[in-house]
Protein backbone atom coordinates (compact mmCIF):
# COMPACT_ATOMS: atom_id res chain seq x y z
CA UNK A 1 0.00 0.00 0.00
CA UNK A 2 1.51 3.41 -0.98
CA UNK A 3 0.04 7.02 -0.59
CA UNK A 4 -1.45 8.19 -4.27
CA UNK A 5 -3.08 11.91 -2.73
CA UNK A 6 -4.86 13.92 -0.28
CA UNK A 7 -8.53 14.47 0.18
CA UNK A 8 -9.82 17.52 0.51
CA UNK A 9 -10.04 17.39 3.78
CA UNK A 10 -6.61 16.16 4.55
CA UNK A 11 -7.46 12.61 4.65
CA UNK A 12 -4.92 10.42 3.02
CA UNK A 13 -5.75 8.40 -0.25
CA UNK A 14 -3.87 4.99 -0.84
CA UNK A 15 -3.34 2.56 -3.52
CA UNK A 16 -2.90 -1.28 -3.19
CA UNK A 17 -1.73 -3.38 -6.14
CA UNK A 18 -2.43 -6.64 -6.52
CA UNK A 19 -0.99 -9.55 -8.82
CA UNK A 20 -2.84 -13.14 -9.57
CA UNK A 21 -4.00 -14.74 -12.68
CA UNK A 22 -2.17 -12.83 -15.09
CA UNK A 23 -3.28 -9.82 -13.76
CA UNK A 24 -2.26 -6.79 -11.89
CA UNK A 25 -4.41 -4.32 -10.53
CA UNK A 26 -3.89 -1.12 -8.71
CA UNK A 27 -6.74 0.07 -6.31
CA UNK A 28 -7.79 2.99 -4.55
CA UNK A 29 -9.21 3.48 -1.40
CA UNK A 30 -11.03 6.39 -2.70
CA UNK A 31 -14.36 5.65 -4.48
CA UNK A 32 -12.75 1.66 -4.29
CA UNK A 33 -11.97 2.73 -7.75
CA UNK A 34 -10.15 0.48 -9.99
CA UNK A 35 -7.20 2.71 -11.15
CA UNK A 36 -5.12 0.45 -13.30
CA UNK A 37 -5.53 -3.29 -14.74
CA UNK A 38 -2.81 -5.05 -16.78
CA UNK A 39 -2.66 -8.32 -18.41
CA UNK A 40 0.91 -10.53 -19.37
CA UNK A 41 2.01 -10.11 -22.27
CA UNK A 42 -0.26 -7.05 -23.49
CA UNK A 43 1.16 -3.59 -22.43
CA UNK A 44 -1.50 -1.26 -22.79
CA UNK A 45 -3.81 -0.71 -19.80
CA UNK A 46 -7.59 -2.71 -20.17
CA UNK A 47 -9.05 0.61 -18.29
CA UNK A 48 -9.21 4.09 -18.63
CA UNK A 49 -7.70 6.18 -15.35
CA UNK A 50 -5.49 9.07 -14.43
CA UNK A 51 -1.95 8.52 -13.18
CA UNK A 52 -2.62 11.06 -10.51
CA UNK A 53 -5.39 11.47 -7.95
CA UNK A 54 -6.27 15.16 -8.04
CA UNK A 55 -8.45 14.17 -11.87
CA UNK A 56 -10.59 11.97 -10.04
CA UNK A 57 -11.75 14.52 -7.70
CA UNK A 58 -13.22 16.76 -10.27
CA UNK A 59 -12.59 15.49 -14.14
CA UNK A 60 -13.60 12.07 -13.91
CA UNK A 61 -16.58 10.39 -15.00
CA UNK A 62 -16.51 7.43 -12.43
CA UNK A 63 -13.59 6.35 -14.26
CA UNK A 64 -13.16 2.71 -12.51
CA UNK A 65 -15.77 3.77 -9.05
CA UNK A 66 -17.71 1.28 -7.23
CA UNK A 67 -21.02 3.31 -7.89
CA UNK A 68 -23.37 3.02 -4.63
CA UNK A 69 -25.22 3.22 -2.77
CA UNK A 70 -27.99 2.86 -6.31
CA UNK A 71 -25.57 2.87 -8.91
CA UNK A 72 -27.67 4.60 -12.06
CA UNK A 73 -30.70 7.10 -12.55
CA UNK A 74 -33.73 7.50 -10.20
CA UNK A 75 -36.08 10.00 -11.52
CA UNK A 76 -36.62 13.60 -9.64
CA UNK A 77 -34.29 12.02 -6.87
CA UNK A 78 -37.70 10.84 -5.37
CA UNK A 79 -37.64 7.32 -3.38
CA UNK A 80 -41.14 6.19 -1.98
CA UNK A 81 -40.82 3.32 0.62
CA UNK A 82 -42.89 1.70 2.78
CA UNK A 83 -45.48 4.58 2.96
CA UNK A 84 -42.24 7.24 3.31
CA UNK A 85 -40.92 9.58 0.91
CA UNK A 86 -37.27 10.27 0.87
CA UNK A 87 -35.81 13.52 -1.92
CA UNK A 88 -32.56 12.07 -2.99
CA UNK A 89 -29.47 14.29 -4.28
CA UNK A 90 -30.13 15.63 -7.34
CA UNK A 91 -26.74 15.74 -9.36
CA UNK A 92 -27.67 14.77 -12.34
CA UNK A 93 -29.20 17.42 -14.52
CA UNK A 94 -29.99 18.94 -11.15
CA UNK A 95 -32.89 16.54 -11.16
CA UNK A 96 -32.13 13.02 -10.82
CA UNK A 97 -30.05 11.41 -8.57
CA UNK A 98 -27.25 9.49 -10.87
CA UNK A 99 -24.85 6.76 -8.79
CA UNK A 100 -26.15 8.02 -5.30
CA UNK A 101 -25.74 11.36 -5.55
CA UNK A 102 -22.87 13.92 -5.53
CA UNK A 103 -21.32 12.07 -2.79
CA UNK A 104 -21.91 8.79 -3.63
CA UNK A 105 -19.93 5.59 -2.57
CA UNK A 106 -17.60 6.42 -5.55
CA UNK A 107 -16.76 9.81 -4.01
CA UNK A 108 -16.14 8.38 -0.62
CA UNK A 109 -13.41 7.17 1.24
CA UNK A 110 -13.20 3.49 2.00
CA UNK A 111 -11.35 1.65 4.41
CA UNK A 112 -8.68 -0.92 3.39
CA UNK A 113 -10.10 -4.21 6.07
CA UNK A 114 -7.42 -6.63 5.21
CA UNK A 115 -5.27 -7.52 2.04
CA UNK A 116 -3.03 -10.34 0.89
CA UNK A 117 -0.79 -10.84 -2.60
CA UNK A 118 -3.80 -11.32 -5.12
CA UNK A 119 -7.04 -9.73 -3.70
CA UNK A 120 -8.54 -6.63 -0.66
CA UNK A 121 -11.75 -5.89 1.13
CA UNK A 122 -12.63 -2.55 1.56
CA UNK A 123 -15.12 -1.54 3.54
CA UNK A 124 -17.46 1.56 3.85
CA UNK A 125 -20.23 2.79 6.47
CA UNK A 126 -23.09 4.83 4.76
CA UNK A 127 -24.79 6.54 7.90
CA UNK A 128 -28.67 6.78 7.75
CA UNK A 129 -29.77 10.25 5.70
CA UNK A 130 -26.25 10.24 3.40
CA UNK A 131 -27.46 11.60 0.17
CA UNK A 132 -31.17 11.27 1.30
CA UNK A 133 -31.05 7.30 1.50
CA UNK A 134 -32.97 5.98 4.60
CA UNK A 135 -31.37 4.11 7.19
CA UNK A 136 -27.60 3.25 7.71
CA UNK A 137 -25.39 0.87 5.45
CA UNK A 138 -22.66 -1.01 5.46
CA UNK A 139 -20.68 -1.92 2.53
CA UNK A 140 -17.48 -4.60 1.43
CA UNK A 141 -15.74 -4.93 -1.86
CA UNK A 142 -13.74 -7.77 -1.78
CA UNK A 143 -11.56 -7.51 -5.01
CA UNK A 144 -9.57 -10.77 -6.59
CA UNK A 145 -6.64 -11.81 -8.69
CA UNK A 146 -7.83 -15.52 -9.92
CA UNK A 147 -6.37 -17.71 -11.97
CA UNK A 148 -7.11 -18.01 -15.81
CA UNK A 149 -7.08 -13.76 -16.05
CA UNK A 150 -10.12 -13.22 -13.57
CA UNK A 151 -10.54 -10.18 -12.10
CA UNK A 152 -13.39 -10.93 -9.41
CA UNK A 153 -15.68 -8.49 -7.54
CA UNK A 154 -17.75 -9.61 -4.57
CA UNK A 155 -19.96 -6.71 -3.20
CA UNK A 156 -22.00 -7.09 -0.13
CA UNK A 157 -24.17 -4.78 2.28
CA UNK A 158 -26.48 -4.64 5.13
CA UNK A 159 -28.77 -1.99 6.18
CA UNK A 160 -30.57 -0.60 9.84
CA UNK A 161 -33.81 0.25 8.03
CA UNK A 162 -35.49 -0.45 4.33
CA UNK A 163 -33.54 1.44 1.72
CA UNK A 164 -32.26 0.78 -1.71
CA UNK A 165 -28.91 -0.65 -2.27
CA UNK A 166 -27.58 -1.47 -6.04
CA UNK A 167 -23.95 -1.37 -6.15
CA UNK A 168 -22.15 -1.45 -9.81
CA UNK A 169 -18.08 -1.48 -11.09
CA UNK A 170 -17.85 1.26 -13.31
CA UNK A 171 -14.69 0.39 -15.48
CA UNK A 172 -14.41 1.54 -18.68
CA UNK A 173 -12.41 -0.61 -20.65
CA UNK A 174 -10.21 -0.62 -23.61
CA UNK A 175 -8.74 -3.73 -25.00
CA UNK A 176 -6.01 -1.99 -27.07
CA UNK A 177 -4.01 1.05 -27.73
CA UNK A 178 -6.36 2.88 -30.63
CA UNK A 179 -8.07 5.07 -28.10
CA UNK A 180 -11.44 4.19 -29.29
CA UNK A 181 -13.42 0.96 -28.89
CA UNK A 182 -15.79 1.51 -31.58
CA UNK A 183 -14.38 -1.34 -33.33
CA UNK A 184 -14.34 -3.75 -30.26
CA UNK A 185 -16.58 -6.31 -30.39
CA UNK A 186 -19.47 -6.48 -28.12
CA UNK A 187 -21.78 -9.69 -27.87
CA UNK A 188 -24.78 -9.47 -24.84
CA UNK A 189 -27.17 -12.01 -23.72
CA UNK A 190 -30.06 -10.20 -24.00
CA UNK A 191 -33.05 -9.85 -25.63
CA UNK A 192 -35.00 -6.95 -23.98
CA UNK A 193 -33.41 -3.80 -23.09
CA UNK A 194 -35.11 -0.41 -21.24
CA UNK A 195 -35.98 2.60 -23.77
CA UNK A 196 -34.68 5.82 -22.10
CA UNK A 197 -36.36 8.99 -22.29
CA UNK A 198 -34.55 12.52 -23.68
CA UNK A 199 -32.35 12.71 -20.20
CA UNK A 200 -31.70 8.72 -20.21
CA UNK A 201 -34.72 7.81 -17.75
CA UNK A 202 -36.21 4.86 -18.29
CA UNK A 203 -39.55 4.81 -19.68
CA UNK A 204 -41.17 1.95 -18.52
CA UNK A 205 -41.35 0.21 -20.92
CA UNK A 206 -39.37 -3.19 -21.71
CA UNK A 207 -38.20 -3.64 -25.47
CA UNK A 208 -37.03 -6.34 -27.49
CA UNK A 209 -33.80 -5.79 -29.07
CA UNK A 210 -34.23 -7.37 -32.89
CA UNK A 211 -33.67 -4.51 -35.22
CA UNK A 212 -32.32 -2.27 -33.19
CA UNK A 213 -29.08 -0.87 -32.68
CA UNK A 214 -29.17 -2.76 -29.05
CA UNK A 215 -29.02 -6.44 -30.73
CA UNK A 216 -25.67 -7.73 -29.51
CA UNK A 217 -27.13 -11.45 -29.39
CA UNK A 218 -24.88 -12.16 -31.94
CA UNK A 219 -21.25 -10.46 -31.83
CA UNK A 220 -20.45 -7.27 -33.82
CA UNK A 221 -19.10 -3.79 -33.45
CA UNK A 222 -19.82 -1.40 -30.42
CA UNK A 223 -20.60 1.57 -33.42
CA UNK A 224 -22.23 -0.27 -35.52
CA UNK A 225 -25.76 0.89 -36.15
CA UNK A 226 -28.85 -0.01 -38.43
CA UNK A 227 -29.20 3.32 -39.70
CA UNK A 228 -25.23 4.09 -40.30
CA UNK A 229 -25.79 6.98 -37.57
CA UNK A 230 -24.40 7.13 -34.00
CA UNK A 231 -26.84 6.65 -32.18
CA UNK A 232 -26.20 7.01 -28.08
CA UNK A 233 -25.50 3.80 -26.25
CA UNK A 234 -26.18 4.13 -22.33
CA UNK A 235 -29.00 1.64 -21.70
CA UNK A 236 -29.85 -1.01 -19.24
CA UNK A 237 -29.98 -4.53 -20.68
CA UNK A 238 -32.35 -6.94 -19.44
CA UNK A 239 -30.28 -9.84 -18.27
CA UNK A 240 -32.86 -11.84 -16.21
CA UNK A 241 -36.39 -10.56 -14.00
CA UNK A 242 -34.34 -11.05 -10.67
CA UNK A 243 -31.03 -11.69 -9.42
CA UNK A 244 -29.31 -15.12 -10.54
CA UNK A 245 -26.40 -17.54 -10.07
CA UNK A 246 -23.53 -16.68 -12.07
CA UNK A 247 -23.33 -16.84 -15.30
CA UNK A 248 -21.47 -15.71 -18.44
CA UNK A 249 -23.75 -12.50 -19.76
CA UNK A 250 -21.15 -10.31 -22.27
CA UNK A 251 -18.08 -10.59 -24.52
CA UNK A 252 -15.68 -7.78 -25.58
CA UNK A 253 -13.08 -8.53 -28.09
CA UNK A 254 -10.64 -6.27 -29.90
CA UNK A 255 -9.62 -7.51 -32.99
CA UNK A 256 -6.74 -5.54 -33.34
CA UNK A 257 -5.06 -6.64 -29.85
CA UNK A 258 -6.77 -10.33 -29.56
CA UNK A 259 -7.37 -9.60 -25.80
CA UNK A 260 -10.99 -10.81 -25.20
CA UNK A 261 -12.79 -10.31 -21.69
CA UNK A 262 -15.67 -12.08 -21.03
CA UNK A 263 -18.06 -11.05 -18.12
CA UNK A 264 -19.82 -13.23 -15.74
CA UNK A 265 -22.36 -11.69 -12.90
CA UNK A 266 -25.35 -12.36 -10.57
CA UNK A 267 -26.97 -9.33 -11.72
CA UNK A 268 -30.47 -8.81 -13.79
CA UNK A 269 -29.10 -6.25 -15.46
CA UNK A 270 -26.18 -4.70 -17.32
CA UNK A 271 -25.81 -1.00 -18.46
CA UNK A 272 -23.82 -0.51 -21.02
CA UNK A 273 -22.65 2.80 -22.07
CA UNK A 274 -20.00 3.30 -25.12
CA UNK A 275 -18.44 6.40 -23.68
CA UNK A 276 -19.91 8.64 -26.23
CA UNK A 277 -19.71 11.75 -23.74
CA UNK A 278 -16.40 11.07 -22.40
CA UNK A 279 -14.25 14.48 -22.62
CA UNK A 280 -10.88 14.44 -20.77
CA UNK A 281 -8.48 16.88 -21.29
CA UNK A 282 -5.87 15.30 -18.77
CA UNK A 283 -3.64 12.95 -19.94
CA UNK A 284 -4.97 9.33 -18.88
CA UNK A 285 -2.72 5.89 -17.92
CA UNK A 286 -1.79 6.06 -21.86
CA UNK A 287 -0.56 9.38 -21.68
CA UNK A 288 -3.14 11.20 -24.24
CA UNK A 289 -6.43 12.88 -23.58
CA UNK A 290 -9.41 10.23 -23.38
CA UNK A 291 -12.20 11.65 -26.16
CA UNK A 292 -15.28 10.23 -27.11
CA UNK A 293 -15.43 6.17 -27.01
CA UNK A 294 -12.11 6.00 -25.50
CA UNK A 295 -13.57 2.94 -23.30
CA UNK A 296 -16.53 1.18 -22.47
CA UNK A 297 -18.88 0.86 -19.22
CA UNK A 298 -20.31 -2.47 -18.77
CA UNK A 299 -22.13 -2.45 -15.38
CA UNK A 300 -23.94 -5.43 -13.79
CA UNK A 301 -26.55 -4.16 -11.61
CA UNK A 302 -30.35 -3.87 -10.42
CA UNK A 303 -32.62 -2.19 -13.33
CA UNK A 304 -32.56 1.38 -12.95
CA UNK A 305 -35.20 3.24 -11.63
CA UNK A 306 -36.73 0.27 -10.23
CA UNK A 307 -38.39 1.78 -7.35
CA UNK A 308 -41.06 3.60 -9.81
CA UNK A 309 -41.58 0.63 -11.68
CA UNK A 310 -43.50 -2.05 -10.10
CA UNK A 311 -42.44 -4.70 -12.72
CA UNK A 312 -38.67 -4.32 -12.81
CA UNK A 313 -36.14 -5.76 -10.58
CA UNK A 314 -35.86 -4.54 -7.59
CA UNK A 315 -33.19 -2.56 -5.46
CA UNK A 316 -34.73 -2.49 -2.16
CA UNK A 317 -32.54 -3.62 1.00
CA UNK A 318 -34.07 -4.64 4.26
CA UNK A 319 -32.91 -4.95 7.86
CA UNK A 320 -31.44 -8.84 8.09
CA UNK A 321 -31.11 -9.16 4.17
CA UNK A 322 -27.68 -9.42 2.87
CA UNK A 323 -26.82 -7.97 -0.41
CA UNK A 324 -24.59 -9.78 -2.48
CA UNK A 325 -23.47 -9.21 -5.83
CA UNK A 326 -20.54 -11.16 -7.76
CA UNK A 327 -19.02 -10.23 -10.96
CA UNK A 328 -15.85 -11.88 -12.89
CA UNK A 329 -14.11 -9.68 -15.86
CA UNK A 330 -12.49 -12.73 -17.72
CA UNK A 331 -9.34 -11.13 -19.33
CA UNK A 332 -7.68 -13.82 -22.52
CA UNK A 333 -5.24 -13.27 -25.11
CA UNK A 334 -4.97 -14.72 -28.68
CA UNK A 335 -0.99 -15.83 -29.63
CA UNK A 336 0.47 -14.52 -32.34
């Protein structure tokens, strides 16, 4: 563990790396963000991060964050439970509540609970009204090495009173040195996705992919479209109705590199969003600007919005519950 910055408040910020599988990661205590994965034999970085920490204070669009405590949109910030109605922070648009709010779990400060050579728990306490949310929680990220390239992510929580909890990985990933992954291959095992209205809130209603620019049943470019035009890609994909065992749900390959990573979660859903906004001035872990598609998001997690629609998934936590989410980025190579 070695000191990487300085909150604002004078707290310090470390970074642990790890090495297993192939891999080696370098974590942060802030935001448990992911700040650097490597693979053998392939010397670019498979995510987008800064080198130093001050970025990732105020330039960085979750850029590796554990997203909590509800990762994703919730319309007008507004949470009705149990007969209760809780306003949320609004930092999104000044109107919705995006990844918990301003200062959400990947703005926060996480402790490092115990480490070894290939994998870390850290640990977080959410007290009861942070961000609006109801009742107290208590968060651990327990972060692997494993063998055959597996980078593995265990989240779990429990909570003092009803409340929502949907914690997501928020990588954005690049499989080779082009700076775009508009060429990467995507392939998702789904066949509904959620229709987003003009500020990416989900309508309600639940689509079927065929014909759309959000059928990757069968593998093919993230930019490839129907009508030739970009079209934005930040959408929930409907995995399953309710949380599941684990089970292969995505595939990203890059051609160019031959570094595939295949992505196994519990989850009911994945969001997947191409980067199309990213706009970095500051020199990221390949030392140029990150632009427009530089990487891509793919987050298992609860539906969003859930708690205003009845028939989605569901992202509400009770007192004796445990949440528990697992997730396995499955990094391979092709030899020359």
């Amino acid at each position: 563990m070695t000191a990487f910055g300085t909150m604002p408040d004078g707290r310090p910020v470390e970074r642990i790396t790890l090495s297993g599988g192939g891999l080696t990661a370098q974590v942060l205590t802030y935001g448990a963000v992911l700040q650097d994965l490597r693979l053998d034999g392939h010397n670019a970085p498979l995510v987008l991060g800064f080198p130093d920490f001050p970025p990732y204070l105020d330039r960085s669009p979750y850029f590796g964050a554990t997203a909590g405590r509800c990762a994703n949109r919730i319309r007008d910030g507004h949470l009705s439970l149990d007969g209760q109605d809780y306003q949320l922070d609004t930092n999104f648009l000044g109107k919705h509540c995006l990844h918990g709010g301003a200062g959400g779990f990947g703005k926060q400060l996480w402790r490092l609970a115990s480490q070894q050579g290939d994998s870390l728990v850290l640990a977080l306490h959410s007290p009861d009204g942070d961000m609006g949310f109801p009742g107290s929680l208590d968060a651990e990220l327990k972060l692997s090495l494993l063998d055959g390239g597996v980078l593995d992510i265990v989240m779990t929580a429990t909570c003092s009173a009803p409340t929502l909890c949907n914690l997501a990985h928020h990588s954005y990933f690049i499989l080779d040195d082009s700076g775009s992954v508009q060429d990467h291959l995507l392939q998702v095992d789904a066949r509904h996705y959620l229709p987003v209205d003009d500020e990416l809130i989900p309508t309600g209603e639940r689509a079927t992919v065929e014909g759309t620019r959000f059928d990757f049943r069968q593998s093919k470019p993230v930019g490839q479209t129907p009508s030739g035009q970009p079209e934005l890609l930040d959408h929930n994909f409907c995995l399953s109705q309710d949380r599941h065992t684990l089970r292969k749900v995505a595939r990203l390959v890059s051609p160019k590199s031959g570094v595939a990573m295949d992505l196994r979660t519990t989850e009911p859903g994945l969001q997947v969003y191409d980067g199309a906004k990213v706009n970095v001035d500051t020199p990221g872990l390949a030392g140029q600007p990150m632009r427009a598609h530089a990487g891509i998001a793919l987050e298992p997690q609860i539906w969003p919005d859930a708690n205003h629609h009845p028939t989605f998934a569901q992202a509400i936590l009770r007192p004796g519950q445990v949440y528990h989410q697992q997730s396995q980025y499955i990094f391979s190579k092709d030899k020359p």
